[in-house]
C-alpha atoms as a PDB file:
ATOM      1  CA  UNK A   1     177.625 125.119  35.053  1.00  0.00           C
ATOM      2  CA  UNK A   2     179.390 122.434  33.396  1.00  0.00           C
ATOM      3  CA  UNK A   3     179.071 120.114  36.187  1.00  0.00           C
ATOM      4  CA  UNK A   4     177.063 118.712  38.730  1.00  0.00           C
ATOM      5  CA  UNK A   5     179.604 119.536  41.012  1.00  0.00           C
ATOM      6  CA  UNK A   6     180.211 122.774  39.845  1.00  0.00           C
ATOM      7  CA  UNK A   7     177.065 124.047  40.357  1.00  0.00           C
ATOM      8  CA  UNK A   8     177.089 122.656  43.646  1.00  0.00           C
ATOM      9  CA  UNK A   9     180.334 124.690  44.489  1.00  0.00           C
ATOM     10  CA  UNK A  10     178.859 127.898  42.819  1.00  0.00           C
ATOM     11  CA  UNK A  11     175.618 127.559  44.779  1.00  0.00           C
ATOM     12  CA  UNK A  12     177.165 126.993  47.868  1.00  0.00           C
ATOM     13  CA  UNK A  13     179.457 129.849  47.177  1.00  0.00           C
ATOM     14  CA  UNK A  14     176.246 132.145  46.537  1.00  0.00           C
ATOM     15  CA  UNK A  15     174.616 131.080  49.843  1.00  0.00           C
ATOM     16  CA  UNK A  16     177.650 132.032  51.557  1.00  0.00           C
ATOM     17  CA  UNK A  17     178.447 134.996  50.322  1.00  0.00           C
ATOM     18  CA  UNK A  18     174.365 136.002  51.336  1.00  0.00           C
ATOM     19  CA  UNK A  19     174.659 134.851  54.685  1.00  0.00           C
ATOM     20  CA  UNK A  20     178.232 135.870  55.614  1.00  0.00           C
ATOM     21  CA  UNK A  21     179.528 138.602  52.981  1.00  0.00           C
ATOM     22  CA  UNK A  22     182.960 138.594  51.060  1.00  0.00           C
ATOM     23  CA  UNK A  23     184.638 138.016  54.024  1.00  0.00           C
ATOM     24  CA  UNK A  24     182.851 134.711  55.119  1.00  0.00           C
ATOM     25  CA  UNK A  25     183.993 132.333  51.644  1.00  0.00           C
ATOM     26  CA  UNK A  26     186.682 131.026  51.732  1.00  0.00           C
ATOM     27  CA  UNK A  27     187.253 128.002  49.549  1.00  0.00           C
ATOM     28  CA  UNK A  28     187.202 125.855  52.977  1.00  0.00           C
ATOM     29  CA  UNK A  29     184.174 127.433  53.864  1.00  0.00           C
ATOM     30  CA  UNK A  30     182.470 125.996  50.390  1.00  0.00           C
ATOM     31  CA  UNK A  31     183.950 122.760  50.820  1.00  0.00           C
ATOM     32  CA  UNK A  32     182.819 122.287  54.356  1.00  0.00           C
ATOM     33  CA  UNK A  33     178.995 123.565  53.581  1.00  0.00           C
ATOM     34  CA  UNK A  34     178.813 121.677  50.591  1.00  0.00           C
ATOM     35  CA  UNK A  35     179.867 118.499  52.314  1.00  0.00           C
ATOM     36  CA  UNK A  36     182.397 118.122  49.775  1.00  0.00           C
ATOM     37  CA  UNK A  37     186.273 116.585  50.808  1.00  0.00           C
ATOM     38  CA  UNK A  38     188.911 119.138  51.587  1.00  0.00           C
ATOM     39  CA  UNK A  39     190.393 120.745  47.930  1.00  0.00           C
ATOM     40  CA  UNK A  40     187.736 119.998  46.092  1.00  0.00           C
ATOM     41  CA  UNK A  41     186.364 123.749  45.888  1.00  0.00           C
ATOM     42  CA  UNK A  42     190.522 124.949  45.274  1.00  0.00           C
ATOM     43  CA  UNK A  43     190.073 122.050  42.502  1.00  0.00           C
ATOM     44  CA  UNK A  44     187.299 124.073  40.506  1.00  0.00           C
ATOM     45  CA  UNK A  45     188.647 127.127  41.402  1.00  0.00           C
ATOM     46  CA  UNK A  46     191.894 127.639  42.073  1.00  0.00           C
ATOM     47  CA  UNK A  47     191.920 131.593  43.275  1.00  0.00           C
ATOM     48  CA  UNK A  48     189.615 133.487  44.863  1.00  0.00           C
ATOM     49  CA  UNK A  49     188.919 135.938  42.056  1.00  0.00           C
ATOM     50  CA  UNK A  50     188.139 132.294  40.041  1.00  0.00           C
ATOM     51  CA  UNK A  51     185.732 131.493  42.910  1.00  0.00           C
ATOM     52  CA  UNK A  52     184.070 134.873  42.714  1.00  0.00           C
ATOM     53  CA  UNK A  53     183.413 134.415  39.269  1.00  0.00           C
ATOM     54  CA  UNK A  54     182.040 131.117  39.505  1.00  0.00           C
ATOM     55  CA  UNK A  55     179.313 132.132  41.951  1.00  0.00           C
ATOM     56  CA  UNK A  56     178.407 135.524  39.551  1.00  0.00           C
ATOM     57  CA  UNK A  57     178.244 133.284  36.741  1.00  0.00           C
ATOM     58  CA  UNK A  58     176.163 130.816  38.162  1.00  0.00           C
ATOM     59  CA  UNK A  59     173.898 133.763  39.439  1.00  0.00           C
ATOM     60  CA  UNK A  60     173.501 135.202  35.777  1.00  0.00           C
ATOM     61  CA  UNK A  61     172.283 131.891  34.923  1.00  0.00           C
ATOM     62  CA  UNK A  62     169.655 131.272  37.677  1.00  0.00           C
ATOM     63  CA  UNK A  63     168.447 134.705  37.377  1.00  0.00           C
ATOM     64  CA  UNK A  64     168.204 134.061  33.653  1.00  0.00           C
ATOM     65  CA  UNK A  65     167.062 131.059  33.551  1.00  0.00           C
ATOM     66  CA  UNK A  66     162.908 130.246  32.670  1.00  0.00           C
ATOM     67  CA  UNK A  67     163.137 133.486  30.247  1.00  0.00           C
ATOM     68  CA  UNK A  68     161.486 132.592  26.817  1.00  0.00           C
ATOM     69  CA  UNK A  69     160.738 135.619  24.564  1.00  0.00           C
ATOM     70  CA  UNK A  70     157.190 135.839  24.426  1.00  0.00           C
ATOM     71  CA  UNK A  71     155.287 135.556  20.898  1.00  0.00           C
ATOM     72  CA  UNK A  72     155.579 138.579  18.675  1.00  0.00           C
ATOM     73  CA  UNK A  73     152.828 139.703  17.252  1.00  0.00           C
ATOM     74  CA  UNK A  74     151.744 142.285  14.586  1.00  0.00           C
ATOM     75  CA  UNK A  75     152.458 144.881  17.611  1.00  0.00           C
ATOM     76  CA  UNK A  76     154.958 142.727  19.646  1.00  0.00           C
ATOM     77  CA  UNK A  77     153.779 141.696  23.004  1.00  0.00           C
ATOM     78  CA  UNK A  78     151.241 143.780  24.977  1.00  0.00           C
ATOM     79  CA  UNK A  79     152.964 146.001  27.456  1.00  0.00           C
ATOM     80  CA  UNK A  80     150.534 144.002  29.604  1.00  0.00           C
ATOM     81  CA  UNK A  81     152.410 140.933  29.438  1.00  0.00           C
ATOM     82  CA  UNK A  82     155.498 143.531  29.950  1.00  0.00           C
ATOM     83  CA  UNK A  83     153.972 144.727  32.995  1.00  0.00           C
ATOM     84  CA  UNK A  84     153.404 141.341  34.563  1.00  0.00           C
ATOM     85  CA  UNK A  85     156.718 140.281  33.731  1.00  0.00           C
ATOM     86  CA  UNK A  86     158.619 143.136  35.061  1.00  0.00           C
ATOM     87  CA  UNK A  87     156.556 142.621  38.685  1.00  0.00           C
ATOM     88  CA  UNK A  88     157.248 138.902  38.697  1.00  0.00           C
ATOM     89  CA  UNK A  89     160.951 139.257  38.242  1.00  0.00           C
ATOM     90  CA  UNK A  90     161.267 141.854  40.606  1.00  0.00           C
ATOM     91  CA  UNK A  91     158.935 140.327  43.055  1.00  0.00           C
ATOM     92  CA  UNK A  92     161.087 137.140  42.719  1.00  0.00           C
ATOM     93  CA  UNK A  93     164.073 138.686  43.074  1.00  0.00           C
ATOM     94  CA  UNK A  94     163.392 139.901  46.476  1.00  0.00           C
ATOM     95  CA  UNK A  95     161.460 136.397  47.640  1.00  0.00           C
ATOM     96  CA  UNK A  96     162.277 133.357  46.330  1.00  0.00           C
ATOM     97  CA  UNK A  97     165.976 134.912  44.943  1.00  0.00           C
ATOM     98  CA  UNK A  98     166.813 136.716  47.960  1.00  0.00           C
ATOM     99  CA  UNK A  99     169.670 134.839  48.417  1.00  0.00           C
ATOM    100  CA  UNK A 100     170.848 135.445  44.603  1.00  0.00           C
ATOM    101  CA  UNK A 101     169.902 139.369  44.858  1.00  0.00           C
ATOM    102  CA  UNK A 102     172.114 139.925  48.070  1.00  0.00           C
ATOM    103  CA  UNK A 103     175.200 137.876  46.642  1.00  0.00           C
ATOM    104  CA  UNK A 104     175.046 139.607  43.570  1.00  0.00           C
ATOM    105  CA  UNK A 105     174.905 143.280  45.356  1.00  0.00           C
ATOM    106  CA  UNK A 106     178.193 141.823  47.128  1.00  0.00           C
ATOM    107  CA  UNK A 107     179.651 141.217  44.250  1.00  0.00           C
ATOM    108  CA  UNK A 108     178.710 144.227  42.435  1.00  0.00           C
ATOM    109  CA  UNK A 109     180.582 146.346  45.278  1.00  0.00           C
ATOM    110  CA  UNK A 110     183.684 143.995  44.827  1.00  0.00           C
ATOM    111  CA  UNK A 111     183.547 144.457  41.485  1.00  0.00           C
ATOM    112  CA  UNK A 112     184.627 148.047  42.242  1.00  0.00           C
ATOM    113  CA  UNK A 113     187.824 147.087  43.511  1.00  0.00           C
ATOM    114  CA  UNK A 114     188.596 144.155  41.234  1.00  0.00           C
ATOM    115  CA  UNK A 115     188.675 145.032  37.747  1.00  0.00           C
ATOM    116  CA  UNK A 116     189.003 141.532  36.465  1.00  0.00           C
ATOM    117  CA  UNK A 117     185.215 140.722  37.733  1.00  0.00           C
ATOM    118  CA  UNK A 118     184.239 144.347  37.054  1.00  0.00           C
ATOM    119  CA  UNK A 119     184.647 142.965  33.747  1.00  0.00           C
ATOM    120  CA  UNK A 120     182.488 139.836  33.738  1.00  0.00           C
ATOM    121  CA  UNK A 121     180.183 141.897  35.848  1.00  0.00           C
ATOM    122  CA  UNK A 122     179.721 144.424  33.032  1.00  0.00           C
ATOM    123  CA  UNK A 123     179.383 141.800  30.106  1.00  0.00           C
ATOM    124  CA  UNK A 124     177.068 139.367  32.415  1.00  0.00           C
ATOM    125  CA  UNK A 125     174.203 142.537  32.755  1.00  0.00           C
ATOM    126  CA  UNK A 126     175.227 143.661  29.302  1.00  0.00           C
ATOM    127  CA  UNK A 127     173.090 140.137  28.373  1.00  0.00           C
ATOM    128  CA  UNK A 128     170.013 141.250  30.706  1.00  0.00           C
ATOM    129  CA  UNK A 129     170.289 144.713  28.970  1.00  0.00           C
ATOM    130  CA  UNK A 130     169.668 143.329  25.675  1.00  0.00           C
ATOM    131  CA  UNK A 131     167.111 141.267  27.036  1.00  0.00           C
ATOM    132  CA  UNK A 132     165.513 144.532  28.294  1.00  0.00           C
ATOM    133  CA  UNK A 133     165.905 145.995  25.258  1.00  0.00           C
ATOM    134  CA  UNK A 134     164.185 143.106  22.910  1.00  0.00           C
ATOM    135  CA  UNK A 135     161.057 143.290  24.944  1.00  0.00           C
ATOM    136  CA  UNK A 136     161.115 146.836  24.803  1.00  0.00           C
ATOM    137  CA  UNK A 137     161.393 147.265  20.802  1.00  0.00           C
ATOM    138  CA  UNK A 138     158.339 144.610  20.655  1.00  0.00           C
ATOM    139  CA  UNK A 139     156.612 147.167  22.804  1.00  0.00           C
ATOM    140  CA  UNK A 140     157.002 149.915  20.673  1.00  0.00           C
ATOM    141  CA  UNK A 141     160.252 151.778  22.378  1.00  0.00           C
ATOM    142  CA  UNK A 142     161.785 154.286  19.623  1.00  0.00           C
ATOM    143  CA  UNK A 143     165.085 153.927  21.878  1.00  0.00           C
ATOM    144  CA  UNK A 144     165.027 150.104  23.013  1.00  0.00           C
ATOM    145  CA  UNK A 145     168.432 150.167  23.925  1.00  0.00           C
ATOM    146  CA  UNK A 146     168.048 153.348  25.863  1.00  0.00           C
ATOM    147  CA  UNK A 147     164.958 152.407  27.500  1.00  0.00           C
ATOM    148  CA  UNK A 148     166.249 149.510  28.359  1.00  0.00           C
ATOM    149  CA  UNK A 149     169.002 151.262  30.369  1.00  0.00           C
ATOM    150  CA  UNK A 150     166.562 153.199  32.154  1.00  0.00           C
ATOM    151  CA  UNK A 151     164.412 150.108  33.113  1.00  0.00           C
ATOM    152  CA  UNK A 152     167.263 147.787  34.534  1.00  0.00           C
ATOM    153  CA  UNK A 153     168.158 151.248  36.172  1.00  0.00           C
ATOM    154  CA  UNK A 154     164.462 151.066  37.656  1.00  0.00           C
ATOM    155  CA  UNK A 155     164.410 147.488  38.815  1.00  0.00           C
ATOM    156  CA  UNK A 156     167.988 147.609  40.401  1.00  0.00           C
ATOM    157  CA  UNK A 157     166.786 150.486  42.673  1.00  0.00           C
ATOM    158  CA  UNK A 158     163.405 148.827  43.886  1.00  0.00           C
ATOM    159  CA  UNK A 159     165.193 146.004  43.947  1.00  0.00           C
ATOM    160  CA  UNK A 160     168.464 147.354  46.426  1.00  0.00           C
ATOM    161  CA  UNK A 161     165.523 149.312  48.420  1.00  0.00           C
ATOM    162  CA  UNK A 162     163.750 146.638  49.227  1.00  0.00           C
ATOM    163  CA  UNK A 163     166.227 143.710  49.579  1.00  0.00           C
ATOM    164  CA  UNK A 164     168.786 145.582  51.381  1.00  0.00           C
ATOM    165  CA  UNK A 165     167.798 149.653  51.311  1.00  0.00           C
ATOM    166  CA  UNK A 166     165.603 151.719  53.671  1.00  0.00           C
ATOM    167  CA  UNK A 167     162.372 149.967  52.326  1.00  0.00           C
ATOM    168  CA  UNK A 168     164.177 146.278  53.466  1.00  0.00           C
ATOM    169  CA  UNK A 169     160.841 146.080  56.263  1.00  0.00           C
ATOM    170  CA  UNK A 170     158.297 147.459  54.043  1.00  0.00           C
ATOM    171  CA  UNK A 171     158.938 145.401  50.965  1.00  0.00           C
ATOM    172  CA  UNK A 172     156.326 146.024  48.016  1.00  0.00           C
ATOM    173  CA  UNK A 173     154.113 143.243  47.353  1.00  0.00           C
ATOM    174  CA  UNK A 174     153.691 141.876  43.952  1.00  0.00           C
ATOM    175  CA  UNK A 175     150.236 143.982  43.216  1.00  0.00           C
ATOM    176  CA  UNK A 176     152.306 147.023  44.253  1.00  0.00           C
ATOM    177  CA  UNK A 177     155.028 146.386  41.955  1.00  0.00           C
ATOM    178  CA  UNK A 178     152.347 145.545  38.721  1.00  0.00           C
ATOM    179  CA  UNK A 179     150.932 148.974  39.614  1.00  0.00           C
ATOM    180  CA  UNK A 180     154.570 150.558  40.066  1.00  0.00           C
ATOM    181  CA  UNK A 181     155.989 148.778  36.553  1.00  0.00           C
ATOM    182  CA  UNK A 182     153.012 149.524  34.279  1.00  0.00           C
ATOM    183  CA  UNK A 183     152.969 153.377  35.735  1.00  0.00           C
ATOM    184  CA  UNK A 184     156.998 153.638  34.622  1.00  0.00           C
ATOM    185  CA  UNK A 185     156.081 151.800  31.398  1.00  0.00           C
ATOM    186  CA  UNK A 186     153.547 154.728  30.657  1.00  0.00           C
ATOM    187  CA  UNK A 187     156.194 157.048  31.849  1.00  0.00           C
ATOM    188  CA  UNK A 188     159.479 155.420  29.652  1.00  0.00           C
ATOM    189  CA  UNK A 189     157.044 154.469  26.348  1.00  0.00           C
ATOM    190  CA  UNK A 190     153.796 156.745  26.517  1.00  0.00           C
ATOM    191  CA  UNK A 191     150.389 156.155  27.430  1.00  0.00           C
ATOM    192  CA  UNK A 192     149.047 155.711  23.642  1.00  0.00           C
ATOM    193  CA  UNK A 193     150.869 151.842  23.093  1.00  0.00           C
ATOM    194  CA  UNK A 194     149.275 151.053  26.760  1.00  0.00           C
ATOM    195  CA  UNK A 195     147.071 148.044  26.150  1.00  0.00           C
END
């Protein structure tokens, strides 16, 4: 965010949107839990499709944010290190990001109806994809960008299952998602680059 006061607007917006849904932000709504003066949230963003973009914006960053490419080797990273990264970012996503993983599956259902943030929807993940798809050349994928497809398509469904699915009481504890990511790591890259 390009402001202190942006962020705080986007944040607040996020938390909302968790707690209430769609229907619950209002640019009011982000003033008055942000302790900001009247306006200021219409200031920042003057529509509500401008607000909604604001707060998936700001998510894309947060959930980004801390990711540093890790050292390539002669063989690229171990699919250990893939493994442990895959169950701490899905792990986090459903504890200490709770609030960003539910705002950002409201979002993703209003994306369906608004084409406008369908569209900054779409490029934001296109930059995880990629992400994906780096680590997954370094660990020897023949079809990076592919795999990396299927893997987002992985952790978005353990994610929704857990965080707001069937499995929402039952969610899988860290250990249980290691096990879980290095099994569909054998499964999407073979068992002969397993470390």
């Amino acid at each position: 965010m390009s402001t202190p006061r942006a962020a705080l607007i986007a944040d607040t917006a996020i938390a909302l949107i968790a707690e209430r849904g769609l229907r619950g932000l209002t640019h009011r709504a982000v003033d008055e839990a942000a302790g900001l003066p009247p306006g200021s949230t219409s200031n920042l963003a003057r529509t509500r499709a401008a607000l909604l973009e604001a707060a998936l914006r700001r998510i894309a960053d947060l959930e980004g944010a801390g990711y540093v490419p890790p050292a390539a080797g002669p063989a690229g990273p171990a699919r250990e290190q893939l493994t442990e990264a895959l169950a701490a970012g899905v792990y986090g996503a459903l504890t200490t990001g709770r609030t960003l993983t539910l705002a950002r599956f409201e979002l993703a259902l209003e994306a369906t109806r608004r084409p406008e943030l369908r569209t900054v929807y779409d490029r934001l993940g296109g930059g995880f994809v990629a992400v994906a798809a780096d680590l997954l050349a370094r660990a020897g994928s023949a079809d990076p960008a592919g795999d990396a497809r299927r893997l987002i398509r992985w952790c978005e469904g353990v994610i929704f299952h857990a965080a707001a699915g069937a499995g929402h009481a039952q969610p899988p504890s860290e250990a249980d998602l290691r096990t879980d990511a290095a099994r569909y790591l054998d499964a999407l890259l073979g068992c002969a680059g397993a470390d």
